[in-house]
Protein backbone atom coordinates (compact mmCIF):
# COMPACT_ATOMS: atom_id res chain seq x y z
CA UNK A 1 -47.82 22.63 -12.93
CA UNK A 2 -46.41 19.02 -11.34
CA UNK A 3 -43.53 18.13 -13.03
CA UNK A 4 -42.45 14.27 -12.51
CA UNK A 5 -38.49 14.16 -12.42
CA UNK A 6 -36.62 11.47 -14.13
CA UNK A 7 -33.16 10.33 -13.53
CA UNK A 8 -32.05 9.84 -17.44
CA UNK A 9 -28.46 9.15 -16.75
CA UNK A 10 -28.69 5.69 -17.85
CA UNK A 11 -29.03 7.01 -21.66
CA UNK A 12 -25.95 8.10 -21.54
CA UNK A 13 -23.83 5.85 -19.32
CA UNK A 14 -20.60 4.01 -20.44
CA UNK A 15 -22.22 1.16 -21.46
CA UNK A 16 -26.01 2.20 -21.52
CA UNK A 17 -27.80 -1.36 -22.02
CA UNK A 18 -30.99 -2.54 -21.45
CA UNK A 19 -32.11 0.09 -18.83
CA UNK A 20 -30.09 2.44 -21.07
CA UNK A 21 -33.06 1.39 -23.54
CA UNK A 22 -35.86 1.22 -20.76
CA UNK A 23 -34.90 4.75 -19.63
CA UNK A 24 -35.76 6.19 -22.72
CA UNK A 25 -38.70 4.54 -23.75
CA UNK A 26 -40.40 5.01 -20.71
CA UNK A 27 -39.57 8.36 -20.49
CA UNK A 28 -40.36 9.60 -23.89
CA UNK A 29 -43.66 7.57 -23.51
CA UNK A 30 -43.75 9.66 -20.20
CA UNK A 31 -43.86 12.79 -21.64
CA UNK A 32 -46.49 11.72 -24.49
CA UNK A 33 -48.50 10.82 -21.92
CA UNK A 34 -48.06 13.66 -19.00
CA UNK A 35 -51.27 14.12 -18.16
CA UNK A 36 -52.93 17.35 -18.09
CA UNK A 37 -50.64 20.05 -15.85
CA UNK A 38 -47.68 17.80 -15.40
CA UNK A 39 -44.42 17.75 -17.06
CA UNK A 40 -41.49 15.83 -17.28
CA UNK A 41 -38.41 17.05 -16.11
CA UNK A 42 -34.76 14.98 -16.38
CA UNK A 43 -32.27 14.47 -13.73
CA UNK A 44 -28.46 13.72 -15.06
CA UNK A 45 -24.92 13.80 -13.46
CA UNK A 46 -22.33 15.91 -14.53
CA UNK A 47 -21.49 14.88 -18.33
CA UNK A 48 -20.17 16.43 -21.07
CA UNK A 49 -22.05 18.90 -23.63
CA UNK A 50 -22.59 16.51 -25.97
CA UNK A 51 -24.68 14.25 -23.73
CA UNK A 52 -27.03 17.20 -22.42
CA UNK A 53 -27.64 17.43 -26.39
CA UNK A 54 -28.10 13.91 -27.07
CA UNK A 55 -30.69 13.60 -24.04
CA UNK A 56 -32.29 16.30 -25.32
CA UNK A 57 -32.69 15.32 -28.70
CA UNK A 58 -33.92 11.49 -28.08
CA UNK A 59 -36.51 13.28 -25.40
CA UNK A 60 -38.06 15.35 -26.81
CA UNK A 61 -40.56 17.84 -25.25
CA UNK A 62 -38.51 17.11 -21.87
CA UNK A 63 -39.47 20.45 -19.67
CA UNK A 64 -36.17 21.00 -18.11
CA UNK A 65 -32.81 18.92 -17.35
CA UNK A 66 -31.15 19.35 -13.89
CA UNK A 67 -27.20 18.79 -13.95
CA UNK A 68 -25.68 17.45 -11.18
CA UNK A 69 -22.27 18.98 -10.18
CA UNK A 70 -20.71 15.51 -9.81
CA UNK A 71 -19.83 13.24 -12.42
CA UNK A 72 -21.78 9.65 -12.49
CA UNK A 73 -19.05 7.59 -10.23
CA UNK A 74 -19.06 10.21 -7.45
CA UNK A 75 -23.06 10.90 -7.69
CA UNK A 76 -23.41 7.08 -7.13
CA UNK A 77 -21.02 7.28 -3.92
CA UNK A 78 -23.06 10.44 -2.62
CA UNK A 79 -26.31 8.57 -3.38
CA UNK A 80 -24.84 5.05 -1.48
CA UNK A 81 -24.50 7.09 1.31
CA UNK A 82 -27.18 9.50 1.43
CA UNK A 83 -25.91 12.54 0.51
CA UNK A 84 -26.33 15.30 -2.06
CA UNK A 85 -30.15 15.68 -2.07
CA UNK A 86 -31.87 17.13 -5.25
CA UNK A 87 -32.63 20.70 -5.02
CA UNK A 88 -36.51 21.74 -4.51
CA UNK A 89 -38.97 19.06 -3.96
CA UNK A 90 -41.80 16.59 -6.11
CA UNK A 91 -41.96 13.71 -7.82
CA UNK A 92 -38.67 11.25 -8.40
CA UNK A 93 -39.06 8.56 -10.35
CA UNK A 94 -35.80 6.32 -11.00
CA UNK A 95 -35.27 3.96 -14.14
CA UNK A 96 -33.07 1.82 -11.77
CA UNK A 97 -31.63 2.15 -8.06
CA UNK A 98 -29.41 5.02 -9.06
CA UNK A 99 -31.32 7.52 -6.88
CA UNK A 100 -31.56 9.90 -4.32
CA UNK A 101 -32.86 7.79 -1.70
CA UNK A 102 -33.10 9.74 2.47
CA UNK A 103 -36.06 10.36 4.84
CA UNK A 104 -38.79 12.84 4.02
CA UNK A 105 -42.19 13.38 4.68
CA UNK A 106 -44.60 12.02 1.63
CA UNK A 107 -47.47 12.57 4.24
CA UNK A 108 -47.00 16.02 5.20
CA UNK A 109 -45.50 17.27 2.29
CA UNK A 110 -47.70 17.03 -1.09
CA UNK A 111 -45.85 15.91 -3.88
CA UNK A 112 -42.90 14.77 -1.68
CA UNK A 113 -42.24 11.19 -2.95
CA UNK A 114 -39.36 8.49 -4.59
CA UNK A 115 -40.04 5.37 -6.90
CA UNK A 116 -37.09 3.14 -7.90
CA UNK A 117 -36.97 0.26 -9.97
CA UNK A 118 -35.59 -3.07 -9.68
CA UNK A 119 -34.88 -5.20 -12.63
CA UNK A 120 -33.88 -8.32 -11.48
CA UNK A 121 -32.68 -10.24 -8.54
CA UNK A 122 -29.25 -11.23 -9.64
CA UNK A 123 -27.28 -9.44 -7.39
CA UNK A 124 -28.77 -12.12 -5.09
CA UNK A 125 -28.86 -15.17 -7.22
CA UNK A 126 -26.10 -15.09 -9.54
CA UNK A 127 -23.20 -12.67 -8.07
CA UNK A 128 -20.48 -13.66 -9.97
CA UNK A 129 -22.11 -11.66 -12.71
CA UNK A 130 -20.84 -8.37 -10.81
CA UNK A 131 -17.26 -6.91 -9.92
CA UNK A 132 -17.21 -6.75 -6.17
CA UNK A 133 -17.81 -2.98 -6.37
CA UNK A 134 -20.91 -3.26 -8.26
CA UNK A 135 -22.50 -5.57 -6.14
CA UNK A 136 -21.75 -3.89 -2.98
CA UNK A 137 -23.41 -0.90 -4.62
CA UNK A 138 -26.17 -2.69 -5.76
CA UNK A 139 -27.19 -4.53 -2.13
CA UNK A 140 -26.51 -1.02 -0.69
CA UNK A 141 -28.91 0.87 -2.75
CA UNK A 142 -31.75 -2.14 -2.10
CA UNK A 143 -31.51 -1.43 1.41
CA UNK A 144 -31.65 2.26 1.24
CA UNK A 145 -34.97 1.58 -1.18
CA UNK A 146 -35.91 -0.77 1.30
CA UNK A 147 -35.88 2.51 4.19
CA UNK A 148 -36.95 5.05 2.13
CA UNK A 149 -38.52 4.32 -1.24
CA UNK A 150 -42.06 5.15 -1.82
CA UNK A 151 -42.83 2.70 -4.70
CA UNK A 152 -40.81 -0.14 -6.29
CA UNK A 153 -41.34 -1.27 -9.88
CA UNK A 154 -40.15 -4.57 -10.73
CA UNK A 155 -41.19 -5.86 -14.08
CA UNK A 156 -42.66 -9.29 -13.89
CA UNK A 157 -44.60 -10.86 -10.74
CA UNK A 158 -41.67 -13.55 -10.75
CA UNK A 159 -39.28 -10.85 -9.42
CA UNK A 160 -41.55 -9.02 -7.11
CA UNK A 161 -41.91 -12.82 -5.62
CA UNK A 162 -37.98 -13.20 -5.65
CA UNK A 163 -37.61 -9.74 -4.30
CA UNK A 164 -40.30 -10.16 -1.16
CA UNK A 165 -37.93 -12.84 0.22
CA UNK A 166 -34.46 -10.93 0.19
CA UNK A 167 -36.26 -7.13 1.09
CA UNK A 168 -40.20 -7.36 2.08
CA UNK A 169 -41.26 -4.15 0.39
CA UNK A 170 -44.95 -4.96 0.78
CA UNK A 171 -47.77 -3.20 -1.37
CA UNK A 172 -44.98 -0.48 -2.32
CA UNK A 173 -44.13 -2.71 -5.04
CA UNK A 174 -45.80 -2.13 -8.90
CA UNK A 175 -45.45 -4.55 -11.69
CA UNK A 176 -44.78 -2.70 -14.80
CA UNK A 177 -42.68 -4.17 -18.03
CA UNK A 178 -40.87 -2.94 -20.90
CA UNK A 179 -42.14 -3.40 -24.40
CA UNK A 180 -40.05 -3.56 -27.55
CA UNK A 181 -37.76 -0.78 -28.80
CA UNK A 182 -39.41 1.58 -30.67
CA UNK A 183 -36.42 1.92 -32.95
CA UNK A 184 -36.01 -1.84 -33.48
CA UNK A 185 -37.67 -1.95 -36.73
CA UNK A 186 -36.48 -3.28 -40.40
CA UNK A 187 -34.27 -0.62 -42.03
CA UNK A 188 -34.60 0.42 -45.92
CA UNK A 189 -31.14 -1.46 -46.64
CA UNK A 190 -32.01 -5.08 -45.31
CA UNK A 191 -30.28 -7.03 -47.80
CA UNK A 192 -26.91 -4.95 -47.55
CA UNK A 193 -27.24 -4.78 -43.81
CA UNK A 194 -27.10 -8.86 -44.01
CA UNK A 195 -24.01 -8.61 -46.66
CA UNK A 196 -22.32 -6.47 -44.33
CA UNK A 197 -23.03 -8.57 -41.49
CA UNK A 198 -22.07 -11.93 -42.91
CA UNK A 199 -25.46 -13.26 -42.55
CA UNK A 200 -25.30 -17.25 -43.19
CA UNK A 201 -28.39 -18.54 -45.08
CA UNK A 202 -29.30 -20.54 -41.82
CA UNK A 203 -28.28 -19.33 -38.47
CA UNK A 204 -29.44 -19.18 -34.97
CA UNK A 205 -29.35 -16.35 -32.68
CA UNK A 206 -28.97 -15.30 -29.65
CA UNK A 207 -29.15 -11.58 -27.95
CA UNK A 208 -27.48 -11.10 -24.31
CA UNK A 209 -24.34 -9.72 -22.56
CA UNK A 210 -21.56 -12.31 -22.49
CA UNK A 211 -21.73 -13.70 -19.17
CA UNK A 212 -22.01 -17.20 -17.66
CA UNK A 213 -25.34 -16.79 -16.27
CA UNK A 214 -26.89 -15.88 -19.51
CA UNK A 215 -26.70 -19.72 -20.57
CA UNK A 216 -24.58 -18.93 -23.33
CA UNK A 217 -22.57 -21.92 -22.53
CA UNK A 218 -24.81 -24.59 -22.76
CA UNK A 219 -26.14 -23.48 -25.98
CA UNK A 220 -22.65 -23.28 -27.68
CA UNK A 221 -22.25 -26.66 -26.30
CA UNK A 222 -25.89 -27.69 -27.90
CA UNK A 223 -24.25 -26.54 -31.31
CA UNK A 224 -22.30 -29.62 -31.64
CA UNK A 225 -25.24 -31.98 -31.45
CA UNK A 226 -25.98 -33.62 -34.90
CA UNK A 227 -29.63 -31.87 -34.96
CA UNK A 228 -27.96 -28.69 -35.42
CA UNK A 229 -25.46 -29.37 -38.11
CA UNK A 230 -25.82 -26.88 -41.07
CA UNK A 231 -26.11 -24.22 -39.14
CA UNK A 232 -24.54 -21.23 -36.96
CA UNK A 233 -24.79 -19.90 -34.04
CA UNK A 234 -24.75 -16.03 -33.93
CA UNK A 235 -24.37 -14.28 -30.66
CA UNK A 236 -25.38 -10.75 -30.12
CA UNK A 237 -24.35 -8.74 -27.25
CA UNK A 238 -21.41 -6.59 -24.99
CA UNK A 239 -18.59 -8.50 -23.46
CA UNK A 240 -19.05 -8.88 -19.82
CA UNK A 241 -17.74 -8.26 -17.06
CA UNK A 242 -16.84 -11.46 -16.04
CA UNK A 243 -16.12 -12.26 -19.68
CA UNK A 244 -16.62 -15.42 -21.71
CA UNK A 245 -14.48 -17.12 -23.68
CA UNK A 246 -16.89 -18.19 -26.85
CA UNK A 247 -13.83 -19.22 -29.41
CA UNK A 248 -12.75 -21.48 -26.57
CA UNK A 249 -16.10 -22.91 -25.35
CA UNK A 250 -16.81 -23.92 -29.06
CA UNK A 251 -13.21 -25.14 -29.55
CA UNK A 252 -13.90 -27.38 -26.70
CA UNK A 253 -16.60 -28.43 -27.74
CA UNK A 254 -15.27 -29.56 -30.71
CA UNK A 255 -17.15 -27.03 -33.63
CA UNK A 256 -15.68 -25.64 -36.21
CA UNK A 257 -14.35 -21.96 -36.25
CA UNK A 258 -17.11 -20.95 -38.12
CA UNK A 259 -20.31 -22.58 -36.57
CA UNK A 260 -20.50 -19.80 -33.79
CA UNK A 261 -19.66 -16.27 -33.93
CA UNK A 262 -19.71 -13.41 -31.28
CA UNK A 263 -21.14 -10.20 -33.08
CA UNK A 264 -20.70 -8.12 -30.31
CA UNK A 265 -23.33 -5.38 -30.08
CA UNK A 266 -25.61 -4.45 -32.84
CA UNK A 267 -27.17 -1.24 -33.88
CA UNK A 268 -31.24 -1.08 -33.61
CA UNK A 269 -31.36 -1.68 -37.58
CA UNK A 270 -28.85 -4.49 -37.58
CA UNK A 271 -30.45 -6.27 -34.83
CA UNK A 272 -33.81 -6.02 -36.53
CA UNK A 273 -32.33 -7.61 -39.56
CA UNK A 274 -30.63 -10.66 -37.75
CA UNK A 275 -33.79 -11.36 -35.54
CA UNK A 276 -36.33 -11.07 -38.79
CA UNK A 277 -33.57 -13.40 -40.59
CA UNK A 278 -33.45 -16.29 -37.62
CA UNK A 279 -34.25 -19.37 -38.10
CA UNK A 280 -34.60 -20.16 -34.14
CA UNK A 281 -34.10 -17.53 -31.61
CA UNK A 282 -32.80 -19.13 -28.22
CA UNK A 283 -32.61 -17.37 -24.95
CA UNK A 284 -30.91 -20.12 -22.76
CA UNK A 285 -30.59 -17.65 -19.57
CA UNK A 286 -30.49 -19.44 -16.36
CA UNK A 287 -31.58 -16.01 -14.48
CA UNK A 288 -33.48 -12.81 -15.58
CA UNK A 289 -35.95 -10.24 -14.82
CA UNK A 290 -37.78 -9.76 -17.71
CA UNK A 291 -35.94 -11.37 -20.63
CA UNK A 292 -37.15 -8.21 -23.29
CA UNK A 293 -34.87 -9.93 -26.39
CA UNK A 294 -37.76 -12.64 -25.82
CA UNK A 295 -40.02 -9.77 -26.84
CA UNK A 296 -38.10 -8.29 -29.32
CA UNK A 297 -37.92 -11.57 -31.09
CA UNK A 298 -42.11 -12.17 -31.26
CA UNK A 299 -42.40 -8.88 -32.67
CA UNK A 300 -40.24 -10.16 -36.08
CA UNK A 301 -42.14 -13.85 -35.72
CA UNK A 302 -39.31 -15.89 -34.91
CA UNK A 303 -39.54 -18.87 -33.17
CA UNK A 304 -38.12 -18.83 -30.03
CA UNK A 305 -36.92 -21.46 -27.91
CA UNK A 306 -36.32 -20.05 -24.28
CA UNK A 307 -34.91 -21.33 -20.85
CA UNK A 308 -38.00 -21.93 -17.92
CA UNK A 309 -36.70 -19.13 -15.72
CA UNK A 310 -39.85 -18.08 -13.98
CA UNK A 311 -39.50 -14.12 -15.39
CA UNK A 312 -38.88 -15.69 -18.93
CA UNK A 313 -42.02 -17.82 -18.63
CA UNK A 314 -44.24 -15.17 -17.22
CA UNK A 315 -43.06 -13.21 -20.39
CA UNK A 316 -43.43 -15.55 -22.69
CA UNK A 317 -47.06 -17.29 -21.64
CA UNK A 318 -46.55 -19.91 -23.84
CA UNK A 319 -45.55 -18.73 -27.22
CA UNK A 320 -42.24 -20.00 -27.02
CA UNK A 321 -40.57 -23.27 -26.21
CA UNK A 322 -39.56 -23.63 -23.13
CA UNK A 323 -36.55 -25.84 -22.14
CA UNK A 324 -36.10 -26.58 -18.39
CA UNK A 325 -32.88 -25.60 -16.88
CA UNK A 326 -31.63 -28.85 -14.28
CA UNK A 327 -30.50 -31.04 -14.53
CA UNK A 328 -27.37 -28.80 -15.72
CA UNK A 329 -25.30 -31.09 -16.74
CA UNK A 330 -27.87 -32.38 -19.55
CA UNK A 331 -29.22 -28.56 -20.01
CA UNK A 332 -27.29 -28.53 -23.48
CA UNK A 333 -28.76 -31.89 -24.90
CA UNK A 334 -32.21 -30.61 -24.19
CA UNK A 335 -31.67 -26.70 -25.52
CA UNK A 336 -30.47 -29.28 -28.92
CA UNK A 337 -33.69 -30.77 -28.71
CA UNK A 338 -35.84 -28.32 -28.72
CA UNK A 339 -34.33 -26.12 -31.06
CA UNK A 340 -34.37 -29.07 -33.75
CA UNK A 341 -37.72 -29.70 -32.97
CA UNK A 342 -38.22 -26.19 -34.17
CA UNK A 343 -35.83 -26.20 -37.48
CA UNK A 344 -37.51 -29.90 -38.68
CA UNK A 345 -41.28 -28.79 -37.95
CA UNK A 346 -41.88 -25.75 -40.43
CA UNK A 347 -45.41 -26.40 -39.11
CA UNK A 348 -44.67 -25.83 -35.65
CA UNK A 349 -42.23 -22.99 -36.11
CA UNK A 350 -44.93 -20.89 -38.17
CA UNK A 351 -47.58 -21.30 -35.31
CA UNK A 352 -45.34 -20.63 -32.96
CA UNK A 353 -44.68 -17.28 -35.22
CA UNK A 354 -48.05 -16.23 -35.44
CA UNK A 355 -48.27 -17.06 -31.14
CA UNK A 356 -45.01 -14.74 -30.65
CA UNK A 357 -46.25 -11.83 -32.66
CA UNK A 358 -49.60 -11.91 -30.70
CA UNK A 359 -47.74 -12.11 -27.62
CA UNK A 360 -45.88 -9.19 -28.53
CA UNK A 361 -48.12 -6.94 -29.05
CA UNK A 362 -49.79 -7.07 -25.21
CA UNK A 363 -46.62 -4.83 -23.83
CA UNK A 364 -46.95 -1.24 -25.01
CA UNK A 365 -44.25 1.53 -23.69
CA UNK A 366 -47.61 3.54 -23.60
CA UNK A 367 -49.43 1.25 -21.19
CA UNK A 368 -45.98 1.16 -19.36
CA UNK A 369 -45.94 4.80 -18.97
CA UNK A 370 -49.41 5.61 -18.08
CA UNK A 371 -49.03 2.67 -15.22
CA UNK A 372 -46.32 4.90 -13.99
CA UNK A 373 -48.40 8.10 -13.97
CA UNK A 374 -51.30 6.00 -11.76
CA UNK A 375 -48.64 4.74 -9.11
CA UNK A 376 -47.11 8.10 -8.66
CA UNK A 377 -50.87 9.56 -8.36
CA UNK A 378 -51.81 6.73 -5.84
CA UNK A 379 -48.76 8.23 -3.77
């Protein structure tokens, strides 16, 4: 039997997040998937009983879960600088550059081999979006991929592109996306889930962790252009770690109290209900790897009006609206535009509905997973 180990930590980190999300799709896709004679085993650090459980339960069929004796800070020191190896030998195959990362011998040794994944380029681009720790963490574990990973998934060509220019990792880098949540689907209880929520009749939305380079700025700013008036602005999403002051952004700009509102983050079945409820969906980020809420938000047939970062475009191929992000200064006015295009032309918003939902259904977890099981078999 091979068995293809997976560092699942992720699922159960602090703040898990989007790879918190892409670690366990992937890997429960993984294990649907294993073809015939391998198995998937999961690799965690030290955490407490009730996470082992939780793993266990949301991955099912998982053949096996190794336990590190260090808890996650201290495993991601060790890591950084090349210590505690995994016992035994086989397969690795990292959801992000939280891995065990050293010399071996993938020629000699059958079986012997490391894939890590790289989400986006930020740590690059846009570093004030990281405490000083992280990012020294970050750039430390791209250079140790850079020396000793076998394979590097990045999820859109526009990142493997951004990524050849800072570490030149050659044909060791796959393209392989996410797909949409498997969980993020309408719940039995819509209507009180809206009530509960303080859905207005018309409101806009927007999905992404409160920091400046998610564009969040601009398009609070955008809300106080006369196109937009009638509506709100609903934000979905974890505070930063830079933080972002969205009361006084909108106070600034001179909106009322209650024309945007920070939700904070949402349950799958609450998010489901505020994206199928939209009227416009707007993803103004001015840097990502993949931009998945873009996904998430075809699946339900919202419109979407999007930022032209090149991952975001190579996501959405056209079935969104896509705003361009310089000028800066004038990014706001144009974000306005287009979503008021949008809101007048019912026309336009319901082909652009039918466009997202076909769009959506391309990216698979399955397809994801069995792209996986080819690039560790080409090792």
């Amino acid at each position: 039997m091979t068995t293809l180990r997976v560092i699942v930590d992720q699922i159960v980190a602090p703040i898990p997040g989007g790879i918190g999300r892409y670690t366990e799709e992937l890997t429960r896709e993984l294990i649907r998937t294993a073809p015939r004679g391998c198995d998937v085993a999961g690799i965690v650090s030290s955490s407490p009983e009730a996470d082992y459980e939780l793993i266990e339960m949301v991955l099912p069929g998982l053949d096996g879960l190794f336990k590190s004796a260090l808890a996650r800070r201290e495993l991601e020191l060790a890591w950084q600088h090349g210590f505690t190896r995994l016992p035994g030998s086989g397969m690795v195959h990292a959801t992000g550059l939280f891995a065990p990362l050293f010399k071996h011998d993938r020629v000699n040794t059958v079986g012997e081999q490391i894939a890590v994944t790289i989400h986006d380029v930020i740590p690059w681009t846009n570093p004030d979006a990281l405490s000083t720790r992280r990012l020294g963490w970050y750039k430390a574990m791209a250079k140790r991929a850079y020396k000793y990973a076998d394979a590097v998934v990045v999820p859109t060509h526009a990142v493997a592109s951004q990524l050849s220019e800072i570490h030149d990792f050659g044909d060791r880098v796959r393209v392989i996306g996410g797909a949409v949540s498997s969980k993020l689907t309408l719940p039995v209880d819509p209507d009180a889930r809206a009530e509960r929520l303080d859905l207005p009749e018309r409101f806009i939305l927007s999905v992404g962790t409160l920091q400046p380079h998610k564009g969040i700025a601009p398009l609070i700013q955008a809300m106080a252009r006369p196109q937009l008036n009638g509506y709100t602005l609903l934000i979905a999403g974890p505070e930063g770690s830079q933080g972002l002051d969205v009361v006084g952004i909108a106070a600034e700009a001179g909106l009322a109290e209650d024309r945007v509102r920070a939700l904070g983050y949402l349950a799958d079945a609450d998010l489901a209900v505020a994206l199928d409820r939209a009227s416009v969906f707007v993803f103004p980020s001015l840097a990502e790897g993949f931009g998945l809420p873009v996904i998430e938000a075809f699946n339900f047939g919202t419109p979407v009006v999007h930022s032209d970062d090149p991952a975001v475009l190579e996501v959405s191929a056209g079935a969104g609206l896509a705003v361009a992000r310089e000028p800066a200064e004038s990014y706001a006015e144009r974000l306005a535009e287009a979503i008021g295009t949008v809101l007048v032309d019912r026309a336009l918003a319901e082909r652009m509905g039918f466009a997202g939902r076909d769009r959506a259904r391309t990216f698979s977890w399955a397809d994801s997973a069995e792209k996986v099981w080819q690039l560790h078999a080409d090792l």
